[in-house]
C-alpha atoms as a PDB file:
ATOM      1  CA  UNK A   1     -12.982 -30.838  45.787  1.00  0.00           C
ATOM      2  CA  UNK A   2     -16.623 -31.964  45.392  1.00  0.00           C
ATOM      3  CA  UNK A   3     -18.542 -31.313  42.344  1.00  0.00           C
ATOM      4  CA  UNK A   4     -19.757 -27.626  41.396  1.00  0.00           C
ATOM      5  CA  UNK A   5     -21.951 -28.778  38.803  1.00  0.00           C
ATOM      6  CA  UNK A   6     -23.987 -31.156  37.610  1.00  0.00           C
ATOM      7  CA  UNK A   7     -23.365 -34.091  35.311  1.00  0.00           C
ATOM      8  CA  UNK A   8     -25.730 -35.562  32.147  1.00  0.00           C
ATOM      9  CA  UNK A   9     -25.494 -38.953  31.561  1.00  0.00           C
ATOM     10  CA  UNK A  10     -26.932 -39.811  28.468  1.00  0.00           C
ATOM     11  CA  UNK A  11     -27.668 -42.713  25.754  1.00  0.00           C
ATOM     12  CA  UNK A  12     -29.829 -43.541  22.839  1.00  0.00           C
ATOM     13  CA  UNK A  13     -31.646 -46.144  21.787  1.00  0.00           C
ATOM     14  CA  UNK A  14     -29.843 -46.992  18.280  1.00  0.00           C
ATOM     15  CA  UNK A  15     -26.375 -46.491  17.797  1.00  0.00           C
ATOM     16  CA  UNK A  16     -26.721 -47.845  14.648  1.00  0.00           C
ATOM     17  CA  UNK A  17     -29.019 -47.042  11.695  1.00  0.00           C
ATOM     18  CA  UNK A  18     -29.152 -49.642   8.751  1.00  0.00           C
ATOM     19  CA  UNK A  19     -30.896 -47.940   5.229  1.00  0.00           C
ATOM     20  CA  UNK A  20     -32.687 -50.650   3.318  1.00  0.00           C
ATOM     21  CA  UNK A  21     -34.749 -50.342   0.296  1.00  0.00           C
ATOM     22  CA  UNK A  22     -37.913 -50.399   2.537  1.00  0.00           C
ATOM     23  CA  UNK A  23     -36.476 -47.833   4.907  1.00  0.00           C
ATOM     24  CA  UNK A  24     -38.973 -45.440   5.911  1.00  0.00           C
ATOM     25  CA  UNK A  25     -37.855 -43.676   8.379  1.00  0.00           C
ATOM     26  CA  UNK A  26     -37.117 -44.350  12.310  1.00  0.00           C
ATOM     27  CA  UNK A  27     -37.940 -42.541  15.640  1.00  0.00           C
ATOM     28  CA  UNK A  28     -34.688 -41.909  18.197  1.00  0.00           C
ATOM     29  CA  UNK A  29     -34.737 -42.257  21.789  1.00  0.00           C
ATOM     30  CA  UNK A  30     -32.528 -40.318  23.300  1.00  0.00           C
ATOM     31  CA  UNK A  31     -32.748 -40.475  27.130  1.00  0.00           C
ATOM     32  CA  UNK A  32     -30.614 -40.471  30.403  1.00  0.00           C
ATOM     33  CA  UNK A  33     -30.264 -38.911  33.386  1.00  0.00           C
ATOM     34  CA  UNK A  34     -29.009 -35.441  35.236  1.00  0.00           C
ATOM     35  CA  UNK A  35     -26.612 -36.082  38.136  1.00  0.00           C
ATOM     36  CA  UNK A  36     -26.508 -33.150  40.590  1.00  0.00           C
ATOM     37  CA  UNK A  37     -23.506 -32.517  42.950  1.00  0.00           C
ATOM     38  CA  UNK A  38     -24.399 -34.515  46.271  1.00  0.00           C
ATOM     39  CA  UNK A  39     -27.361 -36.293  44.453  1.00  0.00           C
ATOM     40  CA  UNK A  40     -29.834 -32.887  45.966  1.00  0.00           C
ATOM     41  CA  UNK A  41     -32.059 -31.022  43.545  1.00  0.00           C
ATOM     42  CA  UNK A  42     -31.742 -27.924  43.381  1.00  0.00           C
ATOM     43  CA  UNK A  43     -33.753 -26.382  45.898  1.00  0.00           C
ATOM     44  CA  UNK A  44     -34.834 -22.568  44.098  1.00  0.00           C
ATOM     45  CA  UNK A  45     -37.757 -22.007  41.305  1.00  0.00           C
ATOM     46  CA  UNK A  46     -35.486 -21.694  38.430  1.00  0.00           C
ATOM     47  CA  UNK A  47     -36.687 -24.456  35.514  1.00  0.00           C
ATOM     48  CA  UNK A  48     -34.562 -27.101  34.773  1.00  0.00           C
ATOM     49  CA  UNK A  49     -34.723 -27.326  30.407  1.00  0.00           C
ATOM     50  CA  UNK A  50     -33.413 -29.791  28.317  1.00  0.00           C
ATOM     51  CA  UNK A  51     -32.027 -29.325  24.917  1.00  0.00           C
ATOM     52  CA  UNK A  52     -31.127 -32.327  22.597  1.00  0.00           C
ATOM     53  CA  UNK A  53     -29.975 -31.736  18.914  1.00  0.00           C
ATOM     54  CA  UNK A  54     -29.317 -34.249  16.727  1.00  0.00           C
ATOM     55  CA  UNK A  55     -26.713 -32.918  13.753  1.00  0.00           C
ATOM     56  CA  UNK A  56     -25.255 -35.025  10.475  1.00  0.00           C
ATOM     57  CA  UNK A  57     -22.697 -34.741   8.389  1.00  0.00           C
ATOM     58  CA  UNK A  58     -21.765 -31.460   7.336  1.00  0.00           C
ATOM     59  CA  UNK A  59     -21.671 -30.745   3.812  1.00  0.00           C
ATOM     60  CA  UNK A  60     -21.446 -28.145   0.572  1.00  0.00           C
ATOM     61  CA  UNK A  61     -24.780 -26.839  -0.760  1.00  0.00           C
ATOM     62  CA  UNK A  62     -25.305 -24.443  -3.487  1.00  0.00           C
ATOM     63  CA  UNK A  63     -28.635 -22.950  -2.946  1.00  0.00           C
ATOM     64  CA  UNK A  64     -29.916 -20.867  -6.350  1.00  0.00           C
ATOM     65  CA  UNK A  65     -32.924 -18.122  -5.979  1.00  0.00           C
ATOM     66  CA  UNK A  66     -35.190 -18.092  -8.768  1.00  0.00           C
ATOM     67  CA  UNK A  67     -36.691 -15.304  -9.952  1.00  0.00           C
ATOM     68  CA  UNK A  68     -39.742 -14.931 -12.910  1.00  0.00           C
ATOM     69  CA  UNK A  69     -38.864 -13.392 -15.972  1.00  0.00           C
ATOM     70  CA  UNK A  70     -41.463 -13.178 -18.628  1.00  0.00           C
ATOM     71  CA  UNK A  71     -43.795 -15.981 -16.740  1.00  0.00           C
ATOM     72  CA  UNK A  72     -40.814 -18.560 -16.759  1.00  0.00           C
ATOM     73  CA  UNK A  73     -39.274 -19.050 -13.798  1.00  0.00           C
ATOM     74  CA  UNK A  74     -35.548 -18.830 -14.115  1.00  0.00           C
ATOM     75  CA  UNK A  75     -32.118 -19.085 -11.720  1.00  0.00           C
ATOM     76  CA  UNK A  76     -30.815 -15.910 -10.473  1.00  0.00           C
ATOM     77  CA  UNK A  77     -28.788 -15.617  -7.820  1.00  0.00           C
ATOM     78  CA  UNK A  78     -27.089 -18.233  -5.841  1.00  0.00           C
ATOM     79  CA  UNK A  79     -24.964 -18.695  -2.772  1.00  0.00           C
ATOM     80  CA  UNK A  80     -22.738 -21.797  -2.186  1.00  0.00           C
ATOM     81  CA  UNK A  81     -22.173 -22.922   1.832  1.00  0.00           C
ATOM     82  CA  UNK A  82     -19.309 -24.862   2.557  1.00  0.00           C
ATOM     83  CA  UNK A  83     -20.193 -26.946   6.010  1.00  0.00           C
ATOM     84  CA  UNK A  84     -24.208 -26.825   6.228  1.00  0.00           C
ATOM     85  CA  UNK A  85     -25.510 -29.860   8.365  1.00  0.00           C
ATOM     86  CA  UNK A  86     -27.419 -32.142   5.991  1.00  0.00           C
ATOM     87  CA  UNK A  87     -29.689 -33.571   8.935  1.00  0.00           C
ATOM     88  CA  UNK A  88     -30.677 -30.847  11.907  1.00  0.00           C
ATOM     89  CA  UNK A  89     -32.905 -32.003  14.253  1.00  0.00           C
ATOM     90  CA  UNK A  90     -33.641 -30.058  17.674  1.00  0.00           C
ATOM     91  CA  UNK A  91     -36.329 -31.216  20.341  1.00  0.00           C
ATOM     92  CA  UNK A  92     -36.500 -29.171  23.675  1.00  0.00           C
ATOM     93  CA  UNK A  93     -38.185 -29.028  26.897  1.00  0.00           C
ATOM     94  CA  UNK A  94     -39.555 -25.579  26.184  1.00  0.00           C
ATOM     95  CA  UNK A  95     -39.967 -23.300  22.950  1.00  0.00           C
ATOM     96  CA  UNK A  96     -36.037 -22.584  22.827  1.00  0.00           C
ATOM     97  CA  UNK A  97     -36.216 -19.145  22.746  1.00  0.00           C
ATOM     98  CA  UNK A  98     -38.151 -19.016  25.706  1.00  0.00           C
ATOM     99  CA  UNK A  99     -35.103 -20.966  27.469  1.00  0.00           C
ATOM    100  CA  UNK A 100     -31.893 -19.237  26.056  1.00  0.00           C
ATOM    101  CA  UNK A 101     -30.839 -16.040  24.505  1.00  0.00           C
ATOM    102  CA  UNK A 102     -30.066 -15.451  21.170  1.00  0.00           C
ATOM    103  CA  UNK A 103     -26.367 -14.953  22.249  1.00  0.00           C
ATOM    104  CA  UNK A 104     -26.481 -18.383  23.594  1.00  0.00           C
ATOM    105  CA  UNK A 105     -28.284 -19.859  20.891  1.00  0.00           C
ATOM    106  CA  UNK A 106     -25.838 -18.418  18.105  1.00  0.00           C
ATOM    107  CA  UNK A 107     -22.504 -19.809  20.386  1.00  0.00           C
ATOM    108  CA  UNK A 108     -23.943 -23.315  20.648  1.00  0.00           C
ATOM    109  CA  UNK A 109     -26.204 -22.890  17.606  1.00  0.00           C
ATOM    110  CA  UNK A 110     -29.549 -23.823  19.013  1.00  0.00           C
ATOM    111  CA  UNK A 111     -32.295 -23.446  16.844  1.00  0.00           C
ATOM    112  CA  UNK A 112     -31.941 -23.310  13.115  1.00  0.00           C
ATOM    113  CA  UNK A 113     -32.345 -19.343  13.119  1.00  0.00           C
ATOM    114  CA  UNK A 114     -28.436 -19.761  14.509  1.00  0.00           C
ATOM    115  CA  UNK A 115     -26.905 -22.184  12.502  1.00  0.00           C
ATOM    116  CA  UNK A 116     -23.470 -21.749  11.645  1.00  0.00           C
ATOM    117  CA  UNK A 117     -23.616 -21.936   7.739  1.00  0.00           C
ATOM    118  CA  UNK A 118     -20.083 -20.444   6.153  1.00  0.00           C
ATOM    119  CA  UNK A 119     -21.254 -19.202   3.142  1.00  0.00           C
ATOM    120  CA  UNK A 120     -18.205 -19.876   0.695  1.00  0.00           C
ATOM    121  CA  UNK A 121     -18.422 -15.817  -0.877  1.00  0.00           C
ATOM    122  CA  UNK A 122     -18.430 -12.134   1.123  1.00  0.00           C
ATOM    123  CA  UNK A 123     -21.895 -11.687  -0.002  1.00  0.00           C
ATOM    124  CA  UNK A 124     -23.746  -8.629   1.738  1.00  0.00           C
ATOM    125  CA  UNK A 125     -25.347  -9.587   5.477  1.00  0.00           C
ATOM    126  CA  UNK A 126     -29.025  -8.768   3.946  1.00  0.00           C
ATOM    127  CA  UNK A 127     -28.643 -11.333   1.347  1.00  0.00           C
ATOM    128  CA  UNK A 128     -26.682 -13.909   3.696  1.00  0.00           C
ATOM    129  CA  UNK A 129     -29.419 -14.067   5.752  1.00  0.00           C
ATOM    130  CA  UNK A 130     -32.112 -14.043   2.838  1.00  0.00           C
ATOM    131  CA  UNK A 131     -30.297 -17.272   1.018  1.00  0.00           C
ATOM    132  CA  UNK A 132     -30.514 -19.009   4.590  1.00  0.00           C
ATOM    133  CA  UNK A 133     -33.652 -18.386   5.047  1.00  0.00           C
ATOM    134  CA  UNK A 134     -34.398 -20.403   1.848  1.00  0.00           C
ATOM    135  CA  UNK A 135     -32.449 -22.983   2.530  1.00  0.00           C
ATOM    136  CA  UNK A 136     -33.197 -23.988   6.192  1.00  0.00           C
ATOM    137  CA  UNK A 137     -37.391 -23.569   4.391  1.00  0.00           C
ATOM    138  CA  UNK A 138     -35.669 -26.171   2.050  1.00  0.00           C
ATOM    139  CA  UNK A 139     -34.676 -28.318   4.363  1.00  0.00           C
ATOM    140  CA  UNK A 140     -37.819 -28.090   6.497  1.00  0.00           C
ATOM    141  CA  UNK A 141     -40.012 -28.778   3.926  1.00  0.00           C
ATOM    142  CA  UNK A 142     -38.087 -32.225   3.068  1.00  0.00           C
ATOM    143  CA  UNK A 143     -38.114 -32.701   6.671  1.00  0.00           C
ATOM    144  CA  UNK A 144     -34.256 -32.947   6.902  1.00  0.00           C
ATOM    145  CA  UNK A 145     -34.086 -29.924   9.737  1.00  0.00           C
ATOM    146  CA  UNK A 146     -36.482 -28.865  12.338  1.00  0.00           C
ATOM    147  CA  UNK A 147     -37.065 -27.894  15.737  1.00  0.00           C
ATOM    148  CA  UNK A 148     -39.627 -28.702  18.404  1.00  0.00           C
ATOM    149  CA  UNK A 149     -40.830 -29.014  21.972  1.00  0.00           C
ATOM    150  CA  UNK A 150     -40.927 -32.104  23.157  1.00  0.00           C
ATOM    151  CA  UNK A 151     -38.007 -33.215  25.452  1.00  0.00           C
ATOM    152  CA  UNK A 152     -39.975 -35.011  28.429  1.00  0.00           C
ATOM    153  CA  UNK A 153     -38.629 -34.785  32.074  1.00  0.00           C
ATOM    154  CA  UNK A 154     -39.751 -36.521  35.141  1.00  0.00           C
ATOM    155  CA  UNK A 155     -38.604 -35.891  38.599  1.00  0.00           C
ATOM    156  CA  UNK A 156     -36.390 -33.255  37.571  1.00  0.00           C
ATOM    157  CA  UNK A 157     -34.024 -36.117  36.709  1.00  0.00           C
ATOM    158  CA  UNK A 158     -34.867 -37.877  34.241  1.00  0.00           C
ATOM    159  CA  UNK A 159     -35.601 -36.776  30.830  1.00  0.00           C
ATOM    160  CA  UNK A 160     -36.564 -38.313  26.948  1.00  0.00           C
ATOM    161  CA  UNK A 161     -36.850 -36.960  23.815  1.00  0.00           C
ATOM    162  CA  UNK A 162     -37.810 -38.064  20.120  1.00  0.00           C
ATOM    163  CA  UNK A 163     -35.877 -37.525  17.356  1.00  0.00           C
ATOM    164  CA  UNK A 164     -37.796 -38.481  13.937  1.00  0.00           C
ATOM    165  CA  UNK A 165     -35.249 -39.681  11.047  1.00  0.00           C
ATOM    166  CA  UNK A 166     -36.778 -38.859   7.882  1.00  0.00           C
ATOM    167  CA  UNK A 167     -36.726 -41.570   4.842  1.00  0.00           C
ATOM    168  CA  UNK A 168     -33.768 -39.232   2.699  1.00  0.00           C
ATOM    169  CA  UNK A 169     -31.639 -38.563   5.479  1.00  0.00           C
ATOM    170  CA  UNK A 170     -28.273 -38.901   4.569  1.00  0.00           C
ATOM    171  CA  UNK A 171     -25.743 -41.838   5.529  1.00  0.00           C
ATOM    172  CA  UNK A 172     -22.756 -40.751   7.683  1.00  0.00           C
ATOM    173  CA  UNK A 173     -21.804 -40.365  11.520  1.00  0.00           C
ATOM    174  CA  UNK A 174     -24.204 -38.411  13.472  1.00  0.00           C
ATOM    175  CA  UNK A 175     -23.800 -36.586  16.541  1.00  0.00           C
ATOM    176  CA  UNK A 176     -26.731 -36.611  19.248  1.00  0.00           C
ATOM    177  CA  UNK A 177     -25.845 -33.630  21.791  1.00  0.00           C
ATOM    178  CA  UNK A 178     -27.466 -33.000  25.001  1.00  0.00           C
ATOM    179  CA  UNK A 179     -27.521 -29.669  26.594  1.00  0.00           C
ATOM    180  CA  UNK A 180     -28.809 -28.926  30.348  1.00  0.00           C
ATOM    181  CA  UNK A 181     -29.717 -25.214  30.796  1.00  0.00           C
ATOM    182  CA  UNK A 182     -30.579 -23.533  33.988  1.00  0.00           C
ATOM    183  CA  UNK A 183     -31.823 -20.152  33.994  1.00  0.00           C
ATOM    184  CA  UNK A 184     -30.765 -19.526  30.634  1.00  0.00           C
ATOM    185  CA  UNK A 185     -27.039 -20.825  31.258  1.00  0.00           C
ATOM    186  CA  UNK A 186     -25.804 -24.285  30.035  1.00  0.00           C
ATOM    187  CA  UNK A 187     -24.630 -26.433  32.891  1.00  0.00           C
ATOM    188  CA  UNK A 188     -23.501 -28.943  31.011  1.00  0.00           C
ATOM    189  CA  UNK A 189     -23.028 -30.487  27.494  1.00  0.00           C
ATOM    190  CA  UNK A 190     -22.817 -34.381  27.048  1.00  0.00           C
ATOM    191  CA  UNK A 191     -22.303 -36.068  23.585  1.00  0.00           C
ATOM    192  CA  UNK A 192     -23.055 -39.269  21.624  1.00  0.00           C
ATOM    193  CA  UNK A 193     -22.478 -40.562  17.716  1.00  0.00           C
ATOM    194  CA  UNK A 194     -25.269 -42.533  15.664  1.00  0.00           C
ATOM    195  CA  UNK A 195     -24.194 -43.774  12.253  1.00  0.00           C
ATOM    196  CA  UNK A 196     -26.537 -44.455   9.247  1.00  0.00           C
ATOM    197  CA  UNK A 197     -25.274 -46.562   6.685  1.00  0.00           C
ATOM    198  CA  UNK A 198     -26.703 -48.580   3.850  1.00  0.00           C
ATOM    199  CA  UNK A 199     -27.195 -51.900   4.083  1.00  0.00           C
ATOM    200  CA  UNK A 200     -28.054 -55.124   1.690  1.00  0.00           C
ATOM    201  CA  UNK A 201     -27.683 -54.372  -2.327  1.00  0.00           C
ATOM    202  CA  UNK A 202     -27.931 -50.671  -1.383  1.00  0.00           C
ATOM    203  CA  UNK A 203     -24.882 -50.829   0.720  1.00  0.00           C
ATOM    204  CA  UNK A 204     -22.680 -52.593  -2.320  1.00  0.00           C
ATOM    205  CA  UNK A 205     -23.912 -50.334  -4.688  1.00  0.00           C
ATOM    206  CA  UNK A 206     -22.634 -47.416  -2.397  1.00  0.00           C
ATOM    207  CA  UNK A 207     -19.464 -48.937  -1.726  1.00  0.00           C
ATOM    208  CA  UNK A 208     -18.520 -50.416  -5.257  1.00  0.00           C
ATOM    209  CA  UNK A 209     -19.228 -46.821  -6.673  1.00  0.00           C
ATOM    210  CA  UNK A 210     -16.449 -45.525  -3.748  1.00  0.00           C
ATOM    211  CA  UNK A 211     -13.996 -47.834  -3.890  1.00  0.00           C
ATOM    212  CA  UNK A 212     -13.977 -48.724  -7.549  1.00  0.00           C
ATOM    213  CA  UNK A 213     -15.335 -45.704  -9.270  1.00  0.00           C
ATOM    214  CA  UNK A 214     -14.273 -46.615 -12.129  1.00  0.00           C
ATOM    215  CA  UNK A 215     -15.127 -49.949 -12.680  1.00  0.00           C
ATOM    216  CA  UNK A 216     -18.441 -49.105 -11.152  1.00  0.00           C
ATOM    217  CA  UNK A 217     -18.892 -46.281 -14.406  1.00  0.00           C
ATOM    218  CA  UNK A 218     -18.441 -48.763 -16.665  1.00  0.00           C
ATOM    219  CA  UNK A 219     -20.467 -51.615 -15.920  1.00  0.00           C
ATOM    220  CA  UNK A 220     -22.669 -48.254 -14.889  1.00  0.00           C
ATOM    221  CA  UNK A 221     -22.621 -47.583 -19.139  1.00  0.00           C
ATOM    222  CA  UNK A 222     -22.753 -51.024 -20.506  1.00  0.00           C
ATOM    223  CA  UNK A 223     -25.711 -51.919 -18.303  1.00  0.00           C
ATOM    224  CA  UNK A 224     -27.813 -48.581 -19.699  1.00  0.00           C
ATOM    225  CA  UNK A 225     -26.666 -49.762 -23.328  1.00  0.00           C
ATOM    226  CA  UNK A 226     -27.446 -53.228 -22.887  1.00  0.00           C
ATOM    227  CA  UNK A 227     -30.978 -52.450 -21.040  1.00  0.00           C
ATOM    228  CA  UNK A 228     -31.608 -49.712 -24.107  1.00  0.00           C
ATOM    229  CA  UNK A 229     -31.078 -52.587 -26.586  1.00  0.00           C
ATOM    230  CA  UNK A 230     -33.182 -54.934 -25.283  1.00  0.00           C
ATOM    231  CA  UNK A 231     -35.661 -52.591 -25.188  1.00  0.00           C
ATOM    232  CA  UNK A 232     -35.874 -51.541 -28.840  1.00  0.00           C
ATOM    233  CA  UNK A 233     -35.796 -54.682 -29.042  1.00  0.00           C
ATOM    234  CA  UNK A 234     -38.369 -55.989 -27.623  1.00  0.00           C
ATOM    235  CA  UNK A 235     -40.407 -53.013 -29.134  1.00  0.00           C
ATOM    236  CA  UNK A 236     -39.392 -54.068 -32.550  1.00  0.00           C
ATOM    237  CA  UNK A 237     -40.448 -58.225 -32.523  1.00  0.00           C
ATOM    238  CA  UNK A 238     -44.121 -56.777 -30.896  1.00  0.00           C
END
């Protein structure tokens, strides 16, 4: 049996990222290529879109509201998530609402209005919704999750996208997924992992404090106490 649908073939420029001291951030490429079954376009009006979101590691956030009290502004609330994405990046051919449903969106969660967040407590929908509002505006604002319009294609085939990686992003294994939608149904799904790690003195400071906790708490203390002493003394000889 011939093929029903068609295929994404995908890649990305860096597979790996390396985090220096100077690191500043870096742009993504992701790009490739849509395979359809006998190598024919589709020959009807119905827009060909391309979604690519790039997700890292998932993580546990406690997000606190503050309220003011008195002038002083104070925490009130707070809601912890267990598995919130610390890096969500989306880039699409079209606004993605204009290309999907929100019943799509929420199954595949595209867009960060449909991001799967498992907040850890049964708190009341109104105020689920209101503590991830805040932190997705959070995250936005430190430019760790966004969403745009931007994926390029050409020829109905081909297609690009950019992906900026912000200066804090987190270290870990990243996922870059590519989604082909056709008339507001996904064709097909394709998959590929980036990894951001540390690298020089960062890197060994990172991995001492892993894999010898420990001894890394230590030399951690003694280094404060020595610095400290060196500085009162230094400000007691001037």
């Amino acid at each position: 049996m011939g093929q029903s649908k068609p295929v994404l073939v995908p890649d990305v420029s860096q597979r790996q990222i390396e985090i220096a001291y100077s690191f500043t951030g870096a742009e993504l490429l992701l790009f490739g290529a849509i395979l359809y079954p006998g190598g024919r376009l589709p020959n009807d009006d119905k827009p060909t879109d391309i979604v690519v979101v790039v997700k890292g590691p998932t993580q546990s956030i406690l997000v606190r509201e503050k309220t003011r009290i008195a002038g002083i502004w104070v925490n009130a609330a707070r809601l912890r998530y267990r598995s919130a994405p610390s890096f969500y990046g989306l880039v699409s051919s079209r606004p993605i609402d204009q290309i999907v449903d929100e019943r799509t969106r929420a199954i595949y969660e595209l867009g960060l209005d449909s991001l799967q967040l498992s907040p850890a407590s049964s708190a009341p929908p109104d105020e689920q919704d209101r503590f991830a509002r805040g932190l997705s505006d959070l995250k936005e604002r430190g430019g760790l999750y966004y969403q745009k319009a931007g994926v390029e294609i050409s020829d109905g085939v081909l297609y690009r996208a950019r992906v900026d990686i912000p200066a804090r992003v987190p270290v870990g294994r990243f996922t870059a997924e590519t989604f082909l939608i056709r008339d507001g149904h996904v064709l097909a799904v394709a998959t590929k992992e980036i990894e951001i790690r540390k690298s020089g003195f960062e890197r060994f400071v990172a991995r001492s404090a892993q894999r010898w906790s420990i001894t890394y708490g230590l030399v951690a203390v003694a280094l404060s106490v020595l610095l400290g002493w060196a500085a009162g003394y230094v400000a007691r000889r001037v």
